[in-house]
C-alpha atoms as a PDB file:
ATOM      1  CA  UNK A   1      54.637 -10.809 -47.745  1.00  0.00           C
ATOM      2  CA  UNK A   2      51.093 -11.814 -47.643  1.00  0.00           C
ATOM      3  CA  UNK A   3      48.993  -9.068 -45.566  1.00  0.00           C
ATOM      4  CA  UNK A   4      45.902 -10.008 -42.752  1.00  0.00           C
ATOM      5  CA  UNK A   5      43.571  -8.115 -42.023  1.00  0.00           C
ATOM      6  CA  UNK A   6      43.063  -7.657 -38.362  1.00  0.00           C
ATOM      7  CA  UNK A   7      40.345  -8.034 -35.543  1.00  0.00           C
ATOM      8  CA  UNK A   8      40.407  -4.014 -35.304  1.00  0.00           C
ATOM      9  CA  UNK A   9      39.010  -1.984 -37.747  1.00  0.00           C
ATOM     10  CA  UNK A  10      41.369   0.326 -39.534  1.00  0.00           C
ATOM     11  CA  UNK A  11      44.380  -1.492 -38.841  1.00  0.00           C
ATOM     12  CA  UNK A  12      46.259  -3.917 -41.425  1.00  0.00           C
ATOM     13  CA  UNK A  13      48.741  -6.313 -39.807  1.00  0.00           C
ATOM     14  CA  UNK A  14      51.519  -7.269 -42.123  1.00  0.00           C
ATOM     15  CA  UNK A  15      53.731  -9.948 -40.172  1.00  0.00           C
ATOM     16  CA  UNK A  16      54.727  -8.668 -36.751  1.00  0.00           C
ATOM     17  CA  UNK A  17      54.417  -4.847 -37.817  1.00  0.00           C
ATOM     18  CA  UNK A  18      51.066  -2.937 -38.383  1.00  0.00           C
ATOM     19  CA  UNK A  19      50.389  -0.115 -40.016  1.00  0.00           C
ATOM     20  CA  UNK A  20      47.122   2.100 -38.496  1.00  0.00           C
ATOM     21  CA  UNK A  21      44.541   4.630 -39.927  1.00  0.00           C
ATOM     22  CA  UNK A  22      46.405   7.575 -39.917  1.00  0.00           C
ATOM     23  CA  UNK A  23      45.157  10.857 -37.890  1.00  0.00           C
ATOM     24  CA  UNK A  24      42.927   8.839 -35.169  1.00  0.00           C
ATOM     25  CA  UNK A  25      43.748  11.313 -32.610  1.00  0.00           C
ATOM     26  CA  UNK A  26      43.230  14.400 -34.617  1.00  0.00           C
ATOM     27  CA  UNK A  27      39.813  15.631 -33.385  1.00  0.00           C
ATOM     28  CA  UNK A  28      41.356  14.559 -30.022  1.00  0.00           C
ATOM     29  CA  UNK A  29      44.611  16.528 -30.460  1.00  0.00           C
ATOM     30  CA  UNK A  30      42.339  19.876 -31.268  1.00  0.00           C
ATOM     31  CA  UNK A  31      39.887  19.532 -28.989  1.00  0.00           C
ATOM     32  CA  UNK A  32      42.414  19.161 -25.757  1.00  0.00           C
ATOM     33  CA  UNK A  33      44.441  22.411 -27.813  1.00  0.00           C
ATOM     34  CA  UNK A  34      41.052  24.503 -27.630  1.00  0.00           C
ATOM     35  CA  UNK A  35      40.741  23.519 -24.081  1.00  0.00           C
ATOM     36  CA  UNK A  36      44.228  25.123 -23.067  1.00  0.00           C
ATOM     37  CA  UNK A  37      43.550  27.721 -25.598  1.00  0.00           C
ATOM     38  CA  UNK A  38      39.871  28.746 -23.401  1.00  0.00           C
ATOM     39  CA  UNK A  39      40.897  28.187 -20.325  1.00  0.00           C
ATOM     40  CA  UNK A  40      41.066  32.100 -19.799  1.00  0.00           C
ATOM     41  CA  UNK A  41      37.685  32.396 -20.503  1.00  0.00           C
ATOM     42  CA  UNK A  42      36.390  30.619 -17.418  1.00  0.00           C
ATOM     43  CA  UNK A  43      37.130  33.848 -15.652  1.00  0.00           C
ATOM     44  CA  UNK A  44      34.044  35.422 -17.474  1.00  0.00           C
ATOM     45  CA  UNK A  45      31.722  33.608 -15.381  1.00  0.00           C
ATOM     46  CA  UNK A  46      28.512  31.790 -17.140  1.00  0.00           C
ATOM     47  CA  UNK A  47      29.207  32.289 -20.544  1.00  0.00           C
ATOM     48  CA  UNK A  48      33.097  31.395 -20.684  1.00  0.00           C
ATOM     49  CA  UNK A  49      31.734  28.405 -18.453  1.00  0.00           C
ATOM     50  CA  UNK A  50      29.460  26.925 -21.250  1.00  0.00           C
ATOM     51  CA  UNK A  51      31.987  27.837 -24.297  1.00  0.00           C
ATOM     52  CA  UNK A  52      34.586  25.748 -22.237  1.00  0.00           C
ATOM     53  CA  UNK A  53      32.208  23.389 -21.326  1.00  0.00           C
ATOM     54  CA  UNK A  54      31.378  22.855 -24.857  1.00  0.00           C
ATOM     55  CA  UNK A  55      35.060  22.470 -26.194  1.00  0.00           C
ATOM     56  CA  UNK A  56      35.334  19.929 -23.561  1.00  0.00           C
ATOM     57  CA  UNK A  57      32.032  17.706 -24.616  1.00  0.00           C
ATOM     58  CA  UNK A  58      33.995  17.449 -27.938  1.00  0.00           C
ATOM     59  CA  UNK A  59      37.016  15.732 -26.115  1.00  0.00           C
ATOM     60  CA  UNK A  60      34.449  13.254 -25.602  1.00  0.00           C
ATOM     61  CA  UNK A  61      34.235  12.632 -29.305  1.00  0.00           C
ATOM     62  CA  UNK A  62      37.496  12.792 -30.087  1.00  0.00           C
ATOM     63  CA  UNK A  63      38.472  10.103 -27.769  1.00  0.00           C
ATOM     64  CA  UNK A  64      35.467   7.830 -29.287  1.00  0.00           C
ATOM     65  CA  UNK A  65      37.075   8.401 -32.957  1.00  0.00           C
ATOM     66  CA  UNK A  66      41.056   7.636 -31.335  1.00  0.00           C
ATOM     67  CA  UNK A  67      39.570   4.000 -29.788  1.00  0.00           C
ATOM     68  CA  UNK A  68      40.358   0.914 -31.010  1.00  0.00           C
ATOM     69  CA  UNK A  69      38.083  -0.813 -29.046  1.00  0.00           C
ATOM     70  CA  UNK A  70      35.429  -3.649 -28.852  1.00  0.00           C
ATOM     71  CA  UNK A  71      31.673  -2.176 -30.417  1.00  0.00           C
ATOM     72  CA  UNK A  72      30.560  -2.993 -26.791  1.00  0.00           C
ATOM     73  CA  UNK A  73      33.387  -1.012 -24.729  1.00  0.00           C
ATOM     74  CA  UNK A  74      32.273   2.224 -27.086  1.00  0.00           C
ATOM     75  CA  UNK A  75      28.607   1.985 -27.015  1.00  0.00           C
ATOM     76  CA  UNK A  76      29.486   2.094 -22.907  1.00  0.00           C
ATOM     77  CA  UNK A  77      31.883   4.940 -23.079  1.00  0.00           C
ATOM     78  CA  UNK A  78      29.806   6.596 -25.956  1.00  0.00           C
ATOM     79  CA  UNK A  79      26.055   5.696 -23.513  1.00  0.00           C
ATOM     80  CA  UNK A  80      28.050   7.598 -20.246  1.00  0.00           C
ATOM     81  CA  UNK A  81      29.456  10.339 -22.363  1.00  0.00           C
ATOM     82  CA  UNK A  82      26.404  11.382 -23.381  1.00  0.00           C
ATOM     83  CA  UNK A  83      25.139  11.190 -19.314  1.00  0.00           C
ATOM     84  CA  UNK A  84      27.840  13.392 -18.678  1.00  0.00           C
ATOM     85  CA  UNK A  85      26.622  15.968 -20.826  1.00  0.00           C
ATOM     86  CA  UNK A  86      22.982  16.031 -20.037  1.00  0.00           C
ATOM     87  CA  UNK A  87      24.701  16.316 -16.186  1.00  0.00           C
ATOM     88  CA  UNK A  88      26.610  19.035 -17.132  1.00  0.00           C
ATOM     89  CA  UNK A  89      23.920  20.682 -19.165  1.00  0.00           C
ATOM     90  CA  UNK A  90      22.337  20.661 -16.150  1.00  0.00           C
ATOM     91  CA  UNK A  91      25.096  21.923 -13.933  1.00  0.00           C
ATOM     92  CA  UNK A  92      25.404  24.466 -16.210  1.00  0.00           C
ATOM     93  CA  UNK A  93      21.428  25.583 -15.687  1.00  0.00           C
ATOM     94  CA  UNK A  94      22.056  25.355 -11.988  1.00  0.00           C
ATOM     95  CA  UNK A  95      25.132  27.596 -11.536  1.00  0.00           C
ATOM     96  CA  UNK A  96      23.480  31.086 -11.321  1.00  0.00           C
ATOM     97  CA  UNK A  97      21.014  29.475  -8.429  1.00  0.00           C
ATOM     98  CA  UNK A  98      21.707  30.447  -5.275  1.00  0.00           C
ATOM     99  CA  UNK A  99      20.193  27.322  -3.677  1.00  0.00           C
ATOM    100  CA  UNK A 100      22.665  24.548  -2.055  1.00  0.00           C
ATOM    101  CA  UNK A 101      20.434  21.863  -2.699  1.00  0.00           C
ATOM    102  CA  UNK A 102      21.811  21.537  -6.290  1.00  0.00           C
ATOM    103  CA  UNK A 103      25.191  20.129  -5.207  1.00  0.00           C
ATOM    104  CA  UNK A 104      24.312  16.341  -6.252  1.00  0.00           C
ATOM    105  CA  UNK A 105      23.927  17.743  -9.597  1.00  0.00           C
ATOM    106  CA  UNK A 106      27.648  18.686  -9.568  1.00  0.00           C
ATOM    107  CA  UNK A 107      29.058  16.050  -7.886  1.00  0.00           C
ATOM    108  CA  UNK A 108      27.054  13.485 -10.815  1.00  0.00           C
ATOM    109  CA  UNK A 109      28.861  15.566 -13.200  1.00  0.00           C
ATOM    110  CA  UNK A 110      32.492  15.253 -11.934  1.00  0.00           C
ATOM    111  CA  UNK A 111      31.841  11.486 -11.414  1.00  0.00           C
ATOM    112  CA  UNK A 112      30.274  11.069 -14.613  1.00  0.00           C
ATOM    113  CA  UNK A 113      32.904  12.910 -16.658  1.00  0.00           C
ATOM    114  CA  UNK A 114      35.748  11.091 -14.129  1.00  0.00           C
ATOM    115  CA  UNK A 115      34.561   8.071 -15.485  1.00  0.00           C
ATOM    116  CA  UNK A 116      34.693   8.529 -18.801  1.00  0.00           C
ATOM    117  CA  UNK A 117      38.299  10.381 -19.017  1.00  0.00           C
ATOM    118  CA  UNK A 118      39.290   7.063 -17.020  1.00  0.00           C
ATOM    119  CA  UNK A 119      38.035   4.673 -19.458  1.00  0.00           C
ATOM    120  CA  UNK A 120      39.219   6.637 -21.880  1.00  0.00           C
ATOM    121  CA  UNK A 121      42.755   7.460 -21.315  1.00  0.00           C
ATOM    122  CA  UNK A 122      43.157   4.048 -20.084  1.00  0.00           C
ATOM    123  CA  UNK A 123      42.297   2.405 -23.381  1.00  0.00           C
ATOM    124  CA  UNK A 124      43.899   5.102 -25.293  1.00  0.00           C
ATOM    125  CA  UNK A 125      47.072   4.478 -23.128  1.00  0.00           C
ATOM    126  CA  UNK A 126      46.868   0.219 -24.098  1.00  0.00           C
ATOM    127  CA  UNK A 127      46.675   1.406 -27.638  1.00  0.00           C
ATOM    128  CA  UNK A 128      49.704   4.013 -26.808  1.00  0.00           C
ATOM    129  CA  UNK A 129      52.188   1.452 -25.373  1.00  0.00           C
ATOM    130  CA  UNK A 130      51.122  -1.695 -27.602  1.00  0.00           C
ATOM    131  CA  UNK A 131      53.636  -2.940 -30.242  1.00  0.00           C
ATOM    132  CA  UNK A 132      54.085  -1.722 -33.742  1.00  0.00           C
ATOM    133  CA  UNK A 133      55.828   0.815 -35.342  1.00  0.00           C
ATOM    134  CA  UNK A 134      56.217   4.523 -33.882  1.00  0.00           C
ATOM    135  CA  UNK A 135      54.401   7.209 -35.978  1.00  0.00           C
ATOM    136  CA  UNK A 136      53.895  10.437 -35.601  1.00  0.00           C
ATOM    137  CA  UNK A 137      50.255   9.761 -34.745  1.00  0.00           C
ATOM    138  CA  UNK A 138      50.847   6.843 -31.770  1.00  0.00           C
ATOM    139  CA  UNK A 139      53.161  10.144 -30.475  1.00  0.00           C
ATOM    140  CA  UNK A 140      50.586  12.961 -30.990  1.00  0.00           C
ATOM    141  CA  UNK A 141      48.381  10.188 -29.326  1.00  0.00           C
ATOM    142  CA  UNK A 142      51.008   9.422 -26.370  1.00  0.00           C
ATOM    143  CA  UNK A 143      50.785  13.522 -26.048  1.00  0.00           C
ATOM    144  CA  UNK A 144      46.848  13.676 -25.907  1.00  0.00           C
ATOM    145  CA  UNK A 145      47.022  10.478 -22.989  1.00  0.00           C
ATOM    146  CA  UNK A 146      49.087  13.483 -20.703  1.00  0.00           C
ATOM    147  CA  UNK A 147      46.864  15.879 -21.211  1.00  0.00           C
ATOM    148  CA  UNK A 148      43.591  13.457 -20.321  1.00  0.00           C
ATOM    149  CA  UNK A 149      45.378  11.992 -17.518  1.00  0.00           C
ATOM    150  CA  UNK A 150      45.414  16.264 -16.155  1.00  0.00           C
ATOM    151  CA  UNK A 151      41.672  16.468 -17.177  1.00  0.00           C
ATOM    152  CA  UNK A 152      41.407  12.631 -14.741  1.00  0.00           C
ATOM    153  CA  UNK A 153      42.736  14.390 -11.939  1.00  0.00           C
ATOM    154  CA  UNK A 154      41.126  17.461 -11.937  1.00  0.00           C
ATOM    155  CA  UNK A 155      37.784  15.744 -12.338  1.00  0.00           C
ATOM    156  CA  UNK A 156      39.144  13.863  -9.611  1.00  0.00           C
ATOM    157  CA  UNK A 157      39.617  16.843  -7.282  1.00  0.00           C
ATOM    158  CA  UNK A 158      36.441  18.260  -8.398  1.00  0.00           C
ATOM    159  CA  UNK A 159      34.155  14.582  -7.107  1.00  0.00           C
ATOM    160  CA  UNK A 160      35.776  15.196  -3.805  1.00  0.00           C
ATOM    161  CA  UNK A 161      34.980  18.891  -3.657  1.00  0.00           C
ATOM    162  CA  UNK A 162      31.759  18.064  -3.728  1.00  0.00           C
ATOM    163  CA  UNK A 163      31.789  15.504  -1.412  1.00  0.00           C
ATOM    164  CA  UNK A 164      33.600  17.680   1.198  1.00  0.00           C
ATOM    165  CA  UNK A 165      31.405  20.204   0.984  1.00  0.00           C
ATOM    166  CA  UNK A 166      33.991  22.762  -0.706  1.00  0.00           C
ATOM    167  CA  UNK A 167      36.301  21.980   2.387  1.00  0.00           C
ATOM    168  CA  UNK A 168      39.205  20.573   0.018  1.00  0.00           C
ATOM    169  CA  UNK A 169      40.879  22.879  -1.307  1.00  0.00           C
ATOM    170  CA  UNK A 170      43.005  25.937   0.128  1.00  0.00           C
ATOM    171  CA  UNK A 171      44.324  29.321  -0.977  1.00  0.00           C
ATOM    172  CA  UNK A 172      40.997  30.201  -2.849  1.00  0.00           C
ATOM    173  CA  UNK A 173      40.219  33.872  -3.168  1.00  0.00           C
ATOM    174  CA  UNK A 174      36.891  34.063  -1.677  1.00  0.00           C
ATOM    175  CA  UNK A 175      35.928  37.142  -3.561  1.00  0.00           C
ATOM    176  CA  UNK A 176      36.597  35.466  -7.000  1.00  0.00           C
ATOM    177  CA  UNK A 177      33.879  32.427  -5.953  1.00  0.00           C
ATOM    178  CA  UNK A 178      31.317  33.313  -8.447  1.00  0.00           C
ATOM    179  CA  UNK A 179      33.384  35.071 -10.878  1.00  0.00           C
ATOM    180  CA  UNK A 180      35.500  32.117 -11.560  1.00  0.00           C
ATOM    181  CA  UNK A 181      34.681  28.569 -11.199  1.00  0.00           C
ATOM    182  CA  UNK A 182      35.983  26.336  -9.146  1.00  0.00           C
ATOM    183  CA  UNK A 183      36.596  24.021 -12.364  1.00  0.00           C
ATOM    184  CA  UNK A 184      39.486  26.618 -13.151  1.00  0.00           C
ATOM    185  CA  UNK A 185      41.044  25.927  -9.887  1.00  0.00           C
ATOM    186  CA  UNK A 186      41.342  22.361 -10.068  1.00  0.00           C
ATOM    187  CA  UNK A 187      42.239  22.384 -13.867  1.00  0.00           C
ATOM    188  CA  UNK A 188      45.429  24.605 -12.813  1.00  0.00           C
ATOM    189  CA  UNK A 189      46.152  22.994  -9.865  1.00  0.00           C
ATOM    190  CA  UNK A 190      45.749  19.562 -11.401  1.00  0.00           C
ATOM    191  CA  UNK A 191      48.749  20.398 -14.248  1.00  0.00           C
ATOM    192  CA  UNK A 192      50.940  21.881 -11.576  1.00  0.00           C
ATOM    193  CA  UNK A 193      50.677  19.172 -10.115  1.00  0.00           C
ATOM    194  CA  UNK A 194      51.388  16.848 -12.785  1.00  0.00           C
ATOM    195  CA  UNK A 195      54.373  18.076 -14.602  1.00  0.00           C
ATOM    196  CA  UNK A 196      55.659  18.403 -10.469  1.00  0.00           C
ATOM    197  CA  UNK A 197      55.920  22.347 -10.773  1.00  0.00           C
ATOM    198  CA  UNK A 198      54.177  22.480  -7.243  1.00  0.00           C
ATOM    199  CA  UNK A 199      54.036  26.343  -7.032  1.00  0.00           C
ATOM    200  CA  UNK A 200      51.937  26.177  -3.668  1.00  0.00           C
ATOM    201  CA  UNK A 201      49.713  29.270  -4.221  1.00  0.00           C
ATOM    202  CA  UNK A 202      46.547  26.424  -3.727  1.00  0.00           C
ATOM    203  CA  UNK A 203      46.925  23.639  -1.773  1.00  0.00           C
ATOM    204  CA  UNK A 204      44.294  20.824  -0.518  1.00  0.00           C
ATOM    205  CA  UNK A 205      43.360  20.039   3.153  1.00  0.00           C
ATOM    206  CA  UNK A 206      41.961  16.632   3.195  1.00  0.00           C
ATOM    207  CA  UNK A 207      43.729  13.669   3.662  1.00  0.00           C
ATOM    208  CA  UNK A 208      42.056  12.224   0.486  1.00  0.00           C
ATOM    209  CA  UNK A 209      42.677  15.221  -1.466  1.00  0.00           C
ATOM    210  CA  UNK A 210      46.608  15.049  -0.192  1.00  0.00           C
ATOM    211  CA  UNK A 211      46.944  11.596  -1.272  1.00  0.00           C
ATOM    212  CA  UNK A 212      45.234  12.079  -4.393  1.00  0.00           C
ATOM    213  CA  UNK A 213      48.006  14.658  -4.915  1.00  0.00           C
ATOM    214  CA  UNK A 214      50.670  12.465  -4.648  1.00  0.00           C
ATOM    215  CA  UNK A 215      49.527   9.922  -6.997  1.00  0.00           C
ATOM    216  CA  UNK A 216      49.067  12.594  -9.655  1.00  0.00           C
ATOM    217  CA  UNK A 217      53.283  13.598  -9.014  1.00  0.00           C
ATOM    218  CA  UNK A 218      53.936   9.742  -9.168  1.00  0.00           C
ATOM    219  CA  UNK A 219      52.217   9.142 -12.396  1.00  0.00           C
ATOM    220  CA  UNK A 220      53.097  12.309 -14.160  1.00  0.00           C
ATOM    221  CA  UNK A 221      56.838  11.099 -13.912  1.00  0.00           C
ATOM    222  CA  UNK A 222      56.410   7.637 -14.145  1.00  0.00           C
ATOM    223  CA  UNK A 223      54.093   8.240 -17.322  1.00  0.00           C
ATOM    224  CA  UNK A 224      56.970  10.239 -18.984  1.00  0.00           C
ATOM    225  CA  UNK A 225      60.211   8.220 -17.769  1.00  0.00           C
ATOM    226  CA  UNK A 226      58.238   4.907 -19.290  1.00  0.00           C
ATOM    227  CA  UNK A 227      56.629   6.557 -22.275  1.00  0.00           C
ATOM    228  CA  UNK A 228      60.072   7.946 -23.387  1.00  0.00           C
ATOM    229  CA  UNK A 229      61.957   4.177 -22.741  1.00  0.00           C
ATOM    230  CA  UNK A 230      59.024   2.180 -24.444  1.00  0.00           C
ATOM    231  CA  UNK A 231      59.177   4.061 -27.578  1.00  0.00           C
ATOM    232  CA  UNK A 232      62.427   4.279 -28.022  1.00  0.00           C
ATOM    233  CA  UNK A 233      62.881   0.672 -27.721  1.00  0.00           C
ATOM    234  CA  UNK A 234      59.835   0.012 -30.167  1.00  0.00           C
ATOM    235  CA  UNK A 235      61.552   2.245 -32.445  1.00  0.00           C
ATOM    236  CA  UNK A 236      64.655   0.204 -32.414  1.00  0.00           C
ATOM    237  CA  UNK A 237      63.020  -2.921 -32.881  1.00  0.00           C
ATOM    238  CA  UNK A 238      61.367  -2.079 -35.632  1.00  0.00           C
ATOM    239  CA  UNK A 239      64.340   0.069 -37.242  1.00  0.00           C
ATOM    240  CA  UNK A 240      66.504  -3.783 -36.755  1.00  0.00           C
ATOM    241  CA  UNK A 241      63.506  -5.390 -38.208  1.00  0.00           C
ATOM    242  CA  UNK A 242      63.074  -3.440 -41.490  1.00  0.00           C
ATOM    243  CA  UNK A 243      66.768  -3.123 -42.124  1.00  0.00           C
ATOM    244  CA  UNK A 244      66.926  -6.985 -42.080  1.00  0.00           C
ATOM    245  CA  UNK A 245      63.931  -7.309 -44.401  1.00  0.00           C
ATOM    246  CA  UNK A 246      65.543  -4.675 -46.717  1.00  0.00           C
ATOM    247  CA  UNK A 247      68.960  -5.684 -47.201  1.00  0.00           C
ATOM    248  CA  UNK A 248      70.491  -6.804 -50.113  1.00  0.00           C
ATOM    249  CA  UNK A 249      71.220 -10.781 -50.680  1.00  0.00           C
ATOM    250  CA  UNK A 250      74.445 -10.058 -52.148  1.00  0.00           C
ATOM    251  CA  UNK A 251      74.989  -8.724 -48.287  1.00  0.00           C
ATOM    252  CA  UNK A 252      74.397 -12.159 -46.951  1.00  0.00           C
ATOM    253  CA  UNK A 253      76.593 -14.080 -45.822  1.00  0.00           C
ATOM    254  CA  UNK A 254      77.085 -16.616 -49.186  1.00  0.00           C
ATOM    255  CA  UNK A 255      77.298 -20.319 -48.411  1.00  0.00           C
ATOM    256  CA  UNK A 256      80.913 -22.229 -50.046  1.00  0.00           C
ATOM    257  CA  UNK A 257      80.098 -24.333 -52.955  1.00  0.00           C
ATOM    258  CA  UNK A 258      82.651 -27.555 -53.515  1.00  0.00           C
ATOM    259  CA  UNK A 259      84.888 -26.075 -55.740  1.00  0.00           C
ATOM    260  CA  UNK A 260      85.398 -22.811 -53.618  1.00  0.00           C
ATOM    261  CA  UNK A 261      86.163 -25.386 -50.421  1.00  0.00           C
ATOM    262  CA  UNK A 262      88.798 -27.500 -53.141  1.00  0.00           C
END
């Protein structure tokens, strides 16, 4: 079988199967790991702040390396990822001030890094669901599109906390303000949320924030229930497809000659 190359680089297409450059979503799949691994560190103020901070920049390059995408879509992702970091540099410089004038600052850094999770997991999630054969890398990278689409949300919840003046959210220990940031609030409450655990100990008071909320239920299952059915059936499609390729001619059904119908 004669093989084409394809339009994307690092991708081979032989007939209606493809076979993909293994370990794309490696840097991906360790940097959202080191994220969850961190997380306890944002409770150490400043300096568990920037450590997370700077495991989290690295998602950004991880989900540059998993895209299969046009040169122009990642010089746009790549040209607002790097916005987002000199925005949350500077968020980062800002957090110890005591001055309220600095909230634009955070509320361009949850847009900024909203946007680019969005782009991200949304082309990562194309690429996810697109036909071919399942490997253990398209499911390590079906994984890494759950955990992004917790990151979305969260970012989500943290653009309208600034926009409501801190009024969103509910069930906040006021003493634990500047000890822990209000990123780690919105992370956890963001996962609960999305694998539907809905524990209750922080709950959001806006209307926006509520119907943000359930979105985030609705796509966590939907995600899962249609993520589970779509690879399975790519799997057996393909499985049909090779065994028909690879089966023996002496298996085929063998057409009469004359003397055999005499």
């Amino acid at each position: 079988m004669n093989r084409q190359r394809d339009s994307h680089p690092g991708r081979i297409s032989t007939g209606l199967l493809s076979t993909e450059r293994h370990g794309r979503y490696l840097v991906l799949f360790v940097s959202l790991c080191s994220l969850g691994f961190l997380y306890p560190i944002l409770g150490l103020g400043m300096y568990g702040l920037v450590a997370w901070n700077v495991a989290f920049w690295l998602v950004f390059i991880g989900g540059l390396r998993a895209l299969i995408a046009k040169p122009k879509q990642r010089r746009a992702i790549g040209l607002l990822a790097t916005f987002a970091v000199v925005a949350g540099i500077v968020a980062l410089a800002c957090y110890q001030s005591s001055d309220q004038g600095h909230g634009w600052v955070n509320i361009t850094m949850s847009l900024l890094n909203l946007i680019v999770i969005t782009f991200t997991t949304g082309l990562l999630l194309l690429d996810v669901m697109k036909g071919g054969e399942v490997t253990l890398d398209r499911i390590i990278g079906a994984g890494c599109v759950y955990v992004l689409l917790g990151l979305l949300f969260a970012f989500a919840y943290m653009t309208l906390h600034g926009f409501s003046d801190g009024a969103l959210i509910a069930g906040r220990d006021s003493s634990l303000d500047r000890e822990i940031p209000v990123l780690a609030d919105y992370l956890y409450f963001s996962y609960v949320t999305l694998t539907t655990l809905g524990l209750g100990d922080i709950t959001l008071t806006t209307m926006f924030g509520r119907l943000l909320v359930g979105v985030e239920a609705i796509v966590g299952q939907l995600y899962l229930t249609i993520l589970v059915a779509r690879l399975v059936g790519l799997h057996i499609v393909h499985t049909s497809h090779r065994e028909r390729n690879d089966a023996p001619i002496s298996t085929q059904r063998r057409k009469p000659t004359n003397v055999e119908e005499r």
